[in-house]
PDB file of N, CA and C in Angstrom:
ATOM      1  N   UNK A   1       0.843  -1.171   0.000  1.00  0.00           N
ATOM      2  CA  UNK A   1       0.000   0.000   0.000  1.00  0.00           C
ATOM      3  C   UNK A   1       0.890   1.235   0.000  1.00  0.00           C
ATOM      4  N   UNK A   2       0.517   2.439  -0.799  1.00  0.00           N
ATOM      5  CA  UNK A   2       1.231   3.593  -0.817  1.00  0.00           C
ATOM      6  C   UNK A   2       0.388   4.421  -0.062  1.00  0.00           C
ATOM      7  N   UNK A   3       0.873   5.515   1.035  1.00  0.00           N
ATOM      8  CA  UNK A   3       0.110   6.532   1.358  1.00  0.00           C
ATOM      9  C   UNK A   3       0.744   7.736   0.503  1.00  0.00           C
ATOM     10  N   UNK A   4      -0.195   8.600   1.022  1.00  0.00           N
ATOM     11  CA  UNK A   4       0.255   9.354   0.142  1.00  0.00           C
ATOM     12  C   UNK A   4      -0.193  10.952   1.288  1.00  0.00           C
ATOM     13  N   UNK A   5       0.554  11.700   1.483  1.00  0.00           N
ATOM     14  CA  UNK A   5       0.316  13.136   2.302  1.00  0.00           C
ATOM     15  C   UNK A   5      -0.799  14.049   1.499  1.00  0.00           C
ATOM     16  N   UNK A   6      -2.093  14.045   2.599  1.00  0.00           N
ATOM     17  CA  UNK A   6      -2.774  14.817   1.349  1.00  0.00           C
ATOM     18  C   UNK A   6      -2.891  15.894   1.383  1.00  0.00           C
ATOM     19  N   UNK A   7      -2.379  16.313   2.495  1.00  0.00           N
ATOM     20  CA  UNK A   7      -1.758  17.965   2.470  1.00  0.00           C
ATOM     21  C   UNK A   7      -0.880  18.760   1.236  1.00  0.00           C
ATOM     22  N   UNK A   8      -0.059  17.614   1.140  1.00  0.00           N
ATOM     23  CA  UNK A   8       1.159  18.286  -0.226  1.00  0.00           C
ATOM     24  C   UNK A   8       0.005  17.819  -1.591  1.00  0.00           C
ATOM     25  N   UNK A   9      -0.545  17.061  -1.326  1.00  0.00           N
ATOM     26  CA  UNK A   9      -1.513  16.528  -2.523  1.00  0.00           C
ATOM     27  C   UNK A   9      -2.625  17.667  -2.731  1.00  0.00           C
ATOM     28  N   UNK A  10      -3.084  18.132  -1.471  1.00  0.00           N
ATOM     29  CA  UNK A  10      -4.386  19.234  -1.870  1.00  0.00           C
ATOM     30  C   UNK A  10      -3.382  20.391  -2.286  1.00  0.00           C
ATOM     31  N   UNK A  11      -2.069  20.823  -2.276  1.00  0.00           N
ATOM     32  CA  UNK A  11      -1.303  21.774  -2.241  1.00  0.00           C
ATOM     33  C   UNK A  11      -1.046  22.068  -3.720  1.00  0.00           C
ATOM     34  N   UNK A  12      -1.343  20.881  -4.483  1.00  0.00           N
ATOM     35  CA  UNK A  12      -1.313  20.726  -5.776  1.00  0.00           C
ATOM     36  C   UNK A  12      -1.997  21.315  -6.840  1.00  0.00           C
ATOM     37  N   UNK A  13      -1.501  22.413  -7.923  1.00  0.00           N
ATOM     38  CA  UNK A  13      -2.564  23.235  -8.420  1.00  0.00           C
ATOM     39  C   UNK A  13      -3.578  23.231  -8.611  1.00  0.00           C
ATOM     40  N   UNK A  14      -4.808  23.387  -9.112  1.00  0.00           N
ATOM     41  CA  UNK A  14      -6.164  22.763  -9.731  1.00  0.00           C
ATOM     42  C   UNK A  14      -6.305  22.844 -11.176  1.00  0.00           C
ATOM     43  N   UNK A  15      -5.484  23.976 -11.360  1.00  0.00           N
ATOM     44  CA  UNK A  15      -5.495  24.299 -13.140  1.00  0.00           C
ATOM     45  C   UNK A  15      -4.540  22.919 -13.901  1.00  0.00           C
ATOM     46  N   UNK A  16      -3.816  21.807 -13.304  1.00  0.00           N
ATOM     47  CA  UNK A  16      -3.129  20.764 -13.669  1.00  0.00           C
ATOM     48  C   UNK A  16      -4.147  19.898 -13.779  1.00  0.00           C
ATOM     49  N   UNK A  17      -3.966  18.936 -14.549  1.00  0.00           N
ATOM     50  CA  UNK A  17      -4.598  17.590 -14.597  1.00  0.00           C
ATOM     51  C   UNK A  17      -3.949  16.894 -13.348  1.00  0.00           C
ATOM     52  N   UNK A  18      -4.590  15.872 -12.593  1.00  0.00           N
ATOM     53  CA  UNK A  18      -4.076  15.073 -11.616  1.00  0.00           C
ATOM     54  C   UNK A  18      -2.811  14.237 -11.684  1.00  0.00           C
ATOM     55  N   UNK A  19      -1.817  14.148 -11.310  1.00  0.00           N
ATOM     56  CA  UNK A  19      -1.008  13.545 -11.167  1.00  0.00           C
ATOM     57  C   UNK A  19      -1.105  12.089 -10.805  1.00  0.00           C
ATOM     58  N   UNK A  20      -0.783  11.106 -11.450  1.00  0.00           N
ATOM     59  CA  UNK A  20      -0.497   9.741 -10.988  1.00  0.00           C
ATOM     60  C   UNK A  20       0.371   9.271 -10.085  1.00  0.00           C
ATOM     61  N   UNK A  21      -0.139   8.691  -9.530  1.00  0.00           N
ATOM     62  CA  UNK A  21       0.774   7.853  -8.259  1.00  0.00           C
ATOM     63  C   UNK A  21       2.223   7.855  -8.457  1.00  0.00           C
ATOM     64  N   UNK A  22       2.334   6.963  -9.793  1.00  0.00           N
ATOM     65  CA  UNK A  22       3.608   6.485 -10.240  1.00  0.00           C
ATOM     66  C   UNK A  22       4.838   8.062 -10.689  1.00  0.00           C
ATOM     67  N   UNK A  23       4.237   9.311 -10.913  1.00  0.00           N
ATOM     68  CA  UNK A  23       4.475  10.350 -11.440  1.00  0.00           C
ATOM     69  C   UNK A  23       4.939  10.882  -9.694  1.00  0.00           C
ATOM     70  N   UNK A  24       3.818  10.962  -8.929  1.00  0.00           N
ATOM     71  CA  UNK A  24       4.053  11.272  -7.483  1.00  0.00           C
ATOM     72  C   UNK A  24       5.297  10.940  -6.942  1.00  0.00           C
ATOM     73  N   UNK A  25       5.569   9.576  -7.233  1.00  0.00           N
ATOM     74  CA  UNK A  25       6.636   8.483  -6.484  1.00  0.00           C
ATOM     75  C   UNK A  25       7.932   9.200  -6.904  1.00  0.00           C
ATOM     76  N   UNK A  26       7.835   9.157  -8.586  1.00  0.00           N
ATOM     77  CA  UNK A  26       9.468   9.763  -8.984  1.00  0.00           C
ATOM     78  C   UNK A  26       9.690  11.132  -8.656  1.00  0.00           C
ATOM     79  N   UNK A  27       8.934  12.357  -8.535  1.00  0.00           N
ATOM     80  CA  UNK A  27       8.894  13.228  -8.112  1.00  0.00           C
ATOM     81  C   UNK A  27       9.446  13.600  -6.766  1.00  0.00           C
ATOM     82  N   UNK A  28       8.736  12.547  -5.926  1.00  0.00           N
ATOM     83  CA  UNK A  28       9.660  12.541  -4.220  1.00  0.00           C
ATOM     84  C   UNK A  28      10.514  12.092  -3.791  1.00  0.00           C
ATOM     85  N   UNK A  29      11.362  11.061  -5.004  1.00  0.00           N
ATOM     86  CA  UNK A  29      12.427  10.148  -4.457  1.00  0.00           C
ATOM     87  C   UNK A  29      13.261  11.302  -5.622  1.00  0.00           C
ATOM     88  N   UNK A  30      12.943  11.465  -6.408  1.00  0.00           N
ATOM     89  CA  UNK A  30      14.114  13.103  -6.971  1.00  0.00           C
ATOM     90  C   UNK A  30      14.522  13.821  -6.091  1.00  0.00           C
ATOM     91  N   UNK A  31      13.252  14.504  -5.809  1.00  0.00           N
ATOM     92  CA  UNK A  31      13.543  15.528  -4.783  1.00  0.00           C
ATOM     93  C   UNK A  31      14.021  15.425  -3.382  1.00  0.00           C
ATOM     94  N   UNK A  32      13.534  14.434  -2.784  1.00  0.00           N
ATOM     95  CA  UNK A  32      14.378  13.426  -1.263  1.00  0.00           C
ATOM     96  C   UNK A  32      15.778  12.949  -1.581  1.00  0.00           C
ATOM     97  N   UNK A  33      16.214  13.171  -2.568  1.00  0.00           N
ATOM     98  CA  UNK A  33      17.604  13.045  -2.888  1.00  0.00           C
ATOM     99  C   UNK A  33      18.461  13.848  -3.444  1.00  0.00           C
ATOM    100  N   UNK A  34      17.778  14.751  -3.961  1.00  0.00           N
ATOM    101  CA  UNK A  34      18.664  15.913  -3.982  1.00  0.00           C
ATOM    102  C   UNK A  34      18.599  15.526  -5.852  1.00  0.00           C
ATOM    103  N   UNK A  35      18.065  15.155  -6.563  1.00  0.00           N
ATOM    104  CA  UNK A  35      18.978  14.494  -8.159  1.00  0.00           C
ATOM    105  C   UNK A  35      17.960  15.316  -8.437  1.00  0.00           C
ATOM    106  N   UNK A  36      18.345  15.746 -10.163  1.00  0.00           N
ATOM    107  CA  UNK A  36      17.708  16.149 -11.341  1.00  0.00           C
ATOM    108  C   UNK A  36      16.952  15.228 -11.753  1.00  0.00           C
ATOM    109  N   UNK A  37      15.611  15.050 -12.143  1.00  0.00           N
ATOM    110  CA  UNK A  37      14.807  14.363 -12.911  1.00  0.00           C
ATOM    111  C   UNK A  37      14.569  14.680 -14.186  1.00  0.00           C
ATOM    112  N   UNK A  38      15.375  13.811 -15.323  1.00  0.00           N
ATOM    113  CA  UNK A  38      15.765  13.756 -16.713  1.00  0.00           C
ATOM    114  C   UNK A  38      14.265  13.293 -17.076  1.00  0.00           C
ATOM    115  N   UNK A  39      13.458  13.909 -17.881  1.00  0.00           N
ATOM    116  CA  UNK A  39      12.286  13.408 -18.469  1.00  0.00           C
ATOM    117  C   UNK A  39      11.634  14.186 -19.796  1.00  0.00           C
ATOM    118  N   UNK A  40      11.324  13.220 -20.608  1.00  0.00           N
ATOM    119  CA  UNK A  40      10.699  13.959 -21.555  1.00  0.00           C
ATOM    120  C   UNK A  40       9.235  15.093 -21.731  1.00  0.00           C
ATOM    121  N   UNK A  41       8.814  14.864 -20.296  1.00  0.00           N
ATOM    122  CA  UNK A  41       7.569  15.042 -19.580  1.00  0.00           C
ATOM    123  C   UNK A  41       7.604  16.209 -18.536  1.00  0.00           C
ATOM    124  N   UNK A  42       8.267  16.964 -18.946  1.00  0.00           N
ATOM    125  CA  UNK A  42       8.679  18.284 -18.039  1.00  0.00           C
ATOM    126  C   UNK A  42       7.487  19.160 -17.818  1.00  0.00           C
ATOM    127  N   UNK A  43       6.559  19.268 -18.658  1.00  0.00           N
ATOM    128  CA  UNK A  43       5.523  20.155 -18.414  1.00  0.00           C
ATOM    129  C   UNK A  43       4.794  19.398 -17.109  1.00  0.00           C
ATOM    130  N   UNK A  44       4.683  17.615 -17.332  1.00  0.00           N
ATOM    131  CA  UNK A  44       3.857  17.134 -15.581  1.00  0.00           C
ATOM    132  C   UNK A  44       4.757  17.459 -14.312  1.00  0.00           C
ATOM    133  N   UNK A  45       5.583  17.994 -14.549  1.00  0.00           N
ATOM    134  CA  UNK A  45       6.536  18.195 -13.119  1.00  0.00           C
ATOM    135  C   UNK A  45       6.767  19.063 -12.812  1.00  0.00           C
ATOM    136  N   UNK A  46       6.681  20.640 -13.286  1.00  0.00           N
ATOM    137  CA  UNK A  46       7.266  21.680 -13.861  1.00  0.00           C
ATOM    138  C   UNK A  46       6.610  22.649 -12.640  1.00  0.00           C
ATOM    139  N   UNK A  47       5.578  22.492 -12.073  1.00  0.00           N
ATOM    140  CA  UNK A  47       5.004  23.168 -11.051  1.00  0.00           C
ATOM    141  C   UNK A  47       5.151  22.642  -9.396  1.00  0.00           C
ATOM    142  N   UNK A  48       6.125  22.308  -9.421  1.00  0.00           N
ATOM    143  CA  UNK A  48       6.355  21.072  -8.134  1.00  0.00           C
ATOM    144  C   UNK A  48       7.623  22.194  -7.707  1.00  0.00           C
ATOM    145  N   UNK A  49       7.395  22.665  -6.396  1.00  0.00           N
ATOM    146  CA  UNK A  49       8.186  23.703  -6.438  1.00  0.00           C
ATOM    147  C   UNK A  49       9.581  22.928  -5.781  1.00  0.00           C
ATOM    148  N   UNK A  50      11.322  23.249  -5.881  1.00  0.00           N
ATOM    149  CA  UNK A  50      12.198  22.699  -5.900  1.00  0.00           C
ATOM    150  C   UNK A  50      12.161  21.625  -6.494  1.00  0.00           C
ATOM    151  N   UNK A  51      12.122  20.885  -7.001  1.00  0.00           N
ATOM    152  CA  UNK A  51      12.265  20.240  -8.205  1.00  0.00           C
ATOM    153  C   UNK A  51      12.864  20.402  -9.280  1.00  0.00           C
ATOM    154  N   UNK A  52      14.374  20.363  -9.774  1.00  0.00           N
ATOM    155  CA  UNK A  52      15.152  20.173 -10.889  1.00  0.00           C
ATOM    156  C   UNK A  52      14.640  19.396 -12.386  1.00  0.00           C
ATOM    157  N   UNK A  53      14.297  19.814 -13.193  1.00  0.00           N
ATOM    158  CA  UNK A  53      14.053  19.421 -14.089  1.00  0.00           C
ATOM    159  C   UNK A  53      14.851  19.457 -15.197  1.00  0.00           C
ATOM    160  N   UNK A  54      14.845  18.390 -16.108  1.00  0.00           N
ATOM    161  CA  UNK A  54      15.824  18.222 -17.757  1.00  0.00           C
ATOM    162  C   UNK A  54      15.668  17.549 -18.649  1.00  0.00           C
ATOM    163  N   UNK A  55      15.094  18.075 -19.659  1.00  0.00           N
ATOM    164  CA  UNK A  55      14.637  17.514 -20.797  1.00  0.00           C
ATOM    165  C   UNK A  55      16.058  17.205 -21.830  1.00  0.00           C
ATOM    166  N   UNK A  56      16.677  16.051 -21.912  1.00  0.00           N
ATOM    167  CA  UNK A  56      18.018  15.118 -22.297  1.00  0.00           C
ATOM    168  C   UNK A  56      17.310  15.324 -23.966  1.00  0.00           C
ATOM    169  N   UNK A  57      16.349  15.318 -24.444  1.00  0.00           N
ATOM    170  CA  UNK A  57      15.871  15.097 -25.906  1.00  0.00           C
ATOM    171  C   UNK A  57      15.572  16.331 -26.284  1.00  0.00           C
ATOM    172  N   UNK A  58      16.144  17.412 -26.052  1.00  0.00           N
ATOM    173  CA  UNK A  58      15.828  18.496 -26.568  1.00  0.00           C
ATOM    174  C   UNK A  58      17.610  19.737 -26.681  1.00  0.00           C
TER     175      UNK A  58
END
């Protein structure tokens, strides 16, 4: 079972489409570690405040 904080979850814009679990997960183990998250998908992450982002295909 995953919990999930629904504090940082309601904290989450409304003008975004919902985020997936699996999207959630890489997002907090990026950021709980301090690493850049390389993804082609920068616009779903892009509002996640501290969060390093890098699009490698562009």
């Amino acid at each position: 079972m995953i919990l999930l904080d629904t504090n940082v979850i309601s904290e989450l814009p409304a003008s975004k489409p919902p985020m997936s679990v699996e999207d959630m997960l890489i997002a907090a183990v990026a950021q709980a570690n301090d690493c850049v998250l390389a993804t082609r998908n920068v616009t779903d992450f892009d509002f996640l405040p501290g969060l390093v982002l890098v699009n490698p295909w562009t």
